[in-house]
Protein backbone atom coordinates (compact mmCIF):
# COMPACT_ATOMS: atom_id res chain seq x y z
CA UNK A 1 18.83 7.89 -11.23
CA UNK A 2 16.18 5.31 -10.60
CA UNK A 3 14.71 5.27 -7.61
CA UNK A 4 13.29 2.41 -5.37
CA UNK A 5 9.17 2.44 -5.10
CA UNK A 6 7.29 0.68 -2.14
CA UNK A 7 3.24 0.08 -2.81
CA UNK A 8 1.89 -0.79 0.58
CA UNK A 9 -1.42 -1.88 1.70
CA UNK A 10 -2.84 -2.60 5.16
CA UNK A 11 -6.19 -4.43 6.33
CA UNK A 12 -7.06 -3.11 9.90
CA UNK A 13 -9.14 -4.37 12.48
CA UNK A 14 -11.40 -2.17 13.60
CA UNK A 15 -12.39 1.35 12.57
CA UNK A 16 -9.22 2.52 14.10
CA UNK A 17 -6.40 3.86 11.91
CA UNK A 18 -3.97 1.88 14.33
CA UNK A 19 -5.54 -1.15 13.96
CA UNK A 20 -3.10 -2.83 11.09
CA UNK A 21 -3.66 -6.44 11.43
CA UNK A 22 -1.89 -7.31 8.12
CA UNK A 23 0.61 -5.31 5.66
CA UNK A 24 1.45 -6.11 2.20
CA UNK A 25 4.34 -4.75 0.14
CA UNK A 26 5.75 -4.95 -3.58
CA UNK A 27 9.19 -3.27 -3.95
CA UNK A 28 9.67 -1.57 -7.52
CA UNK A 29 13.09 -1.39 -8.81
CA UNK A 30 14.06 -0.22 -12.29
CA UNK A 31 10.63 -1.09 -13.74
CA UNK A 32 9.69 -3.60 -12.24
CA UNK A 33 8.55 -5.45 -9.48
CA UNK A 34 11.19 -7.28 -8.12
CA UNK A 35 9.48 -8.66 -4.47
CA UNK A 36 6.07 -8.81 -2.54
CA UNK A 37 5.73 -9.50 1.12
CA UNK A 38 3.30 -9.44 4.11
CA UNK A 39 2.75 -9.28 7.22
CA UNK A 40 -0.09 -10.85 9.66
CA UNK A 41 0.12 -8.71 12.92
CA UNK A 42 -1.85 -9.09 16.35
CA UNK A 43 -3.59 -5.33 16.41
CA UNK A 44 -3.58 -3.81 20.19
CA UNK A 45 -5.79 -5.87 22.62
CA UNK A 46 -6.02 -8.12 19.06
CA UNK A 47 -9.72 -6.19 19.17
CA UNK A 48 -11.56 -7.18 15.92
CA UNK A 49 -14.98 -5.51 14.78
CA UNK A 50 -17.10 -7.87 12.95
CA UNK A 51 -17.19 -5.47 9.70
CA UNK A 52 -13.48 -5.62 9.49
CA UNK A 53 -13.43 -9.55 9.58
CA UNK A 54 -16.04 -9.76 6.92
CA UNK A 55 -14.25 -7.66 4.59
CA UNK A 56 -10.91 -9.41 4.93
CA UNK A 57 -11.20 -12.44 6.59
CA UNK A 58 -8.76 -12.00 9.50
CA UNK A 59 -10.05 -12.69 12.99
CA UNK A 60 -8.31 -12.56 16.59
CA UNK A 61 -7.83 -16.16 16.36
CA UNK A 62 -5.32 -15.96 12.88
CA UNK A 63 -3.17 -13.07 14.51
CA UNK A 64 -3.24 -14.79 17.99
CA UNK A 65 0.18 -15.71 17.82
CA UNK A 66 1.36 -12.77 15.44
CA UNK A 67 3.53 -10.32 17.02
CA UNK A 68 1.95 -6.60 17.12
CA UNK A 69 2.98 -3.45 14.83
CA UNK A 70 5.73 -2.80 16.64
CA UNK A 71 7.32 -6.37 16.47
CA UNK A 72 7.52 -6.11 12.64
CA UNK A 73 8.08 -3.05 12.14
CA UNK A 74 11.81 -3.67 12.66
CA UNK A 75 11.78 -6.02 9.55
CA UNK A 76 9.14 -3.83 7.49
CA UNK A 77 10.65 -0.04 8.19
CA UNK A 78 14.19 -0.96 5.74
CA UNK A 79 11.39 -1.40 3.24
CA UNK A 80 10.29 1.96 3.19
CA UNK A 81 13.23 4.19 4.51
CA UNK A 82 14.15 5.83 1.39
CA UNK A 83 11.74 4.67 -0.81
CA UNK A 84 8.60 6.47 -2.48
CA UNK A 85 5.62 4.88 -1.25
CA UNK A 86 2.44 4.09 -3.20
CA UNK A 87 -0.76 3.20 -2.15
CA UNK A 88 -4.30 2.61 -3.88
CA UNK A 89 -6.46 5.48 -1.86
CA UNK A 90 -3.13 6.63 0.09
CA UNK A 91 -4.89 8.97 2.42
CA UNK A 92 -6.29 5.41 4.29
CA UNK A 93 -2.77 3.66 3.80
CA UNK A 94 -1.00 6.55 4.95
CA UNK A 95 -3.06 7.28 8.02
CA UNK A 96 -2.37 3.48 9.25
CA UNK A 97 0.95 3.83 8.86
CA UNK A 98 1.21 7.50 10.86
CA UNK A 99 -1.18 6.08 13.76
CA UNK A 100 0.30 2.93 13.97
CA UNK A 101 3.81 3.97 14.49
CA UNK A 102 2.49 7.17 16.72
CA UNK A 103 1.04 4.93 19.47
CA UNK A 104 3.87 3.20 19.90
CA UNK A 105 5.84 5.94 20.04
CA UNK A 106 8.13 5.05 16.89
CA UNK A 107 9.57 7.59 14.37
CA UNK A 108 8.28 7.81 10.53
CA UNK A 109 10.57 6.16 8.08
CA UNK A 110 12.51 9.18 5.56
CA UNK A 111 10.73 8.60 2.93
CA UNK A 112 10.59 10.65 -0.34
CA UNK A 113 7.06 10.98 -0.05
CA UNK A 114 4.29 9.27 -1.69
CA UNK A 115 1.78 9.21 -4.31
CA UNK A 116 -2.03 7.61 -4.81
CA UNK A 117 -2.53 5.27 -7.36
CA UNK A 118 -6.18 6.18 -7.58
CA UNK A 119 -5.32 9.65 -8.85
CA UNK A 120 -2.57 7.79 -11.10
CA UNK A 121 -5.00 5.45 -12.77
CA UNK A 122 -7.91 8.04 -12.87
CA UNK A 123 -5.35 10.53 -15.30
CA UNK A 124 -4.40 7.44 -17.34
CA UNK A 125 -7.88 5.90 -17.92
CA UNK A 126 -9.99 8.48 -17.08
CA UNK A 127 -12.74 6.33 -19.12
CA UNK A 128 -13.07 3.38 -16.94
CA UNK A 129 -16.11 2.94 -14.73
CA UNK A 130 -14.50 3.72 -11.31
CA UNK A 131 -10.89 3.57 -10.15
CA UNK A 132 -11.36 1.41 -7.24
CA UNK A 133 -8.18 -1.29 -7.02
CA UNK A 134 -10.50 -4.59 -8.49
CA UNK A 135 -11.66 -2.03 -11.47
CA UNK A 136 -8.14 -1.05 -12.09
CA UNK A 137 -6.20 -4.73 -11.37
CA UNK A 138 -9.10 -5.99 -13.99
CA UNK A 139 -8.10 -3.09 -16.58
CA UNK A 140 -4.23 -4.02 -16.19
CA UNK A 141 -4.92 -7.92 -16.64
CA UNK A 142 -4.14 -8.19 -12.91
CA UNK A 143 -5.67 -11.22 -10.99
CA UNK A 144 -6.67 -9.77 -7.90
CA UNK A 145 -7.31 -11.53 -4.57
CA UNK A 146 -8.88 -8.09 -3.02
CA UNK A 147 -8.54 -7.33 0.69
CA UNK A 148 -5.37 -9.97 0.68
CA UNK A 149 -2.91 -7.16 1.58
CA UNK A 150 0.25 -8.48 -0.51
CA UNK A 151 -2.06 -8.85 -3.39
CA UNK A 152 -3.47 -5.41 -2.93
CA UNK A 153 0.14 -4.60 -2.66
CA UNK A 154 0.89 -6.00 -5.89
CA UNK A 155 -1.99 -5.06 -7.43
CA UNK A 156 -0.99 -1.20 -6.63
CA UNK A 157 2.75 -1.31 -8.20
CA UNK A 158 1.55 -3.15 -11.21
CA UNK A 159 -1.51 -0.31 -11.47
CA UNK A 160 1.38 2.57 -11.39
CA UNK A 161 3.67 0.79 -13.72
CA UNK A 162 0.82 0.52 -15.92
CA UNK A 163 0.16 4.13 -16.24
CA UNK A 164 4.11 4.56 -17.11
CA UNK A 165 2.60 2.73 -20.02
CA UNK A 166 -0.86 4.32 -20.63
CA UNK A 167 1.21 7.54 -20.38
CA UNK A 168 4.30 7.01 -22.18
CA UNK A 169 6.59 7.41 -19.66
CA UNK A 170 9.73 5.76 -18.81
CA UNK A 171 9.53 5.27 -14.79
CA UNK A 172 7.40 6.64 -12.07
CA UNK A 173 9.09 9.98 -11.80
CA UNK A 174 8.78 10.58 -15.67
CA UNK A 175 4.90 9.66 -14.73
CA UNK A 176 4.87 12.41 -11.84
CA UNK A 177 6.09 14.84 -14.02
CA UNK A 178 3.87 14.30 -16.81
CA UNK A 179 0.76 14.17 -15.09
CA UNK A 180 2.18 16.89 -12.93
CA UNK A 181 1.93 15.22 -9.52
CA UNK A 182 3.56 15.85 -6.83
CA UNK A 183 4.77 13.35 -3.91
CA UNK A 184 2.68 14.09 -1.01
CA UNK A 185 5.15 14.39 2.94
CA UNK A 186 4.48 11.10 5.14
C-alpha cells in the first residue's frame, strides 16, 4: 500500500512558534509529486519582527487582508489528516504547526507521523558540505526560491524522493526502513 506524503513548510513572523504567516505544501502520491500549494496568512495582531521580514519578505502590509491560521486551516488540515508529513528541519515545522493550532484551541490532524528531511538527505549524501534545504535542492538539480514556503515545500518532497533514489528504495517507507527511521508522533 502506498501511502500519501505531505512536505510542509512555514515562514513565521516573529520569533514565536505561532506566528505562521505563510504555509507551503507538496502532496506525494505514488512517487511523485502530484500538487504544491500555499498559503499567505495574517499571524495574530499581524505582529512582524524586522528579522523575520528580511529573511522572507512578508510584511504586515502583504497579509493585511489574509485571513489568520485558523481561517485556513479548514482548507489546509484535509491535506495532512492521514498523511505522513515531511519537513526540512521538522522539529521548527512541527513546532509551528503544534503552537499554531494550540492557541486557537484546534485539534492536531491524525497523522501517521513524520519524518526530517535533513536526517534523510544527511544518510543519503553524507558527503555534501551541509544539509541545509539550498545545499540539498542544489544537489537534487532543484531550483530553489528559499524562504518562498511552497518552494521550500517542494524543495522538501523532491529532497526525500531523491534519497528513494540515492538509496535504492522504492517509496518513502522502503526509505524508512532502510535507513532505519522511524516516523516521529505530531
Amino acid at each position: 500500500m502506498s501511502r500519501t506524503w505531505v512536505a510542509i513548510d512555514f515562514e513565521t513572523a516573529t520569533r514565536e512558534r505561532a506566528s505562521a504567516c505563510a504555509l507551503g505544501i507538496a502532496v506525494i502520491e505514488g512517487g511523485r509529486i502530484v500538487e504544491t500549494r500555499d498559503w499567505l496568512m495574517r499571524p495574530p495582531g499581524n505582529r512582524f519582527e524586522w528579522m523575520n521580514t528580511r529573511v522572507h519578505g512578508i510584511d504586515a502590509r502583504t497579509v493585511a487582508r489574509e485571513p489568520g491560521f485558523g481561517g485556513v486551516w479548514p482548507e489546509i488540515e484535509p491535506y495532512l489528516s492521514g498523511a505522513a508529513l515531511l519537513a526540512h528541519n521538522a522539529s521548527f515545522d512541527m513546532a509551528v504547526l503544534r503552537a499554531s493550532l494550540g492557541a486557537l484551541g484546534l485539534d492536531p490532524p491524525r497523522v501517521v507521523g513524520y519524518h526530517c528531511t535533513v536526517a534523510m538527505a544527511r544518510t543519503a549524501w553524507p558527503d555534501l558540505s551541509d544539509h541545509r534545504l539550498p545545499t540539498v535542492s542544489r544537489h537534487c538539480g532543484f531550483e530553489l526560491n528559499h524562504h518562498d514556503a511552497g518552494s521550500d515545500a517542494h524543495a522538501c518532497a523532491a529532497i526525500a524522493l531523491g534519497c528513494c533514489d540515492a538509496v535504492g528504495a522504492a517509496s518513502l517507507d522502503e526509505l524508512a526502513t532502510v535507513t532505519g527511521m522511524r516516523l516521529k508522533a505530531l
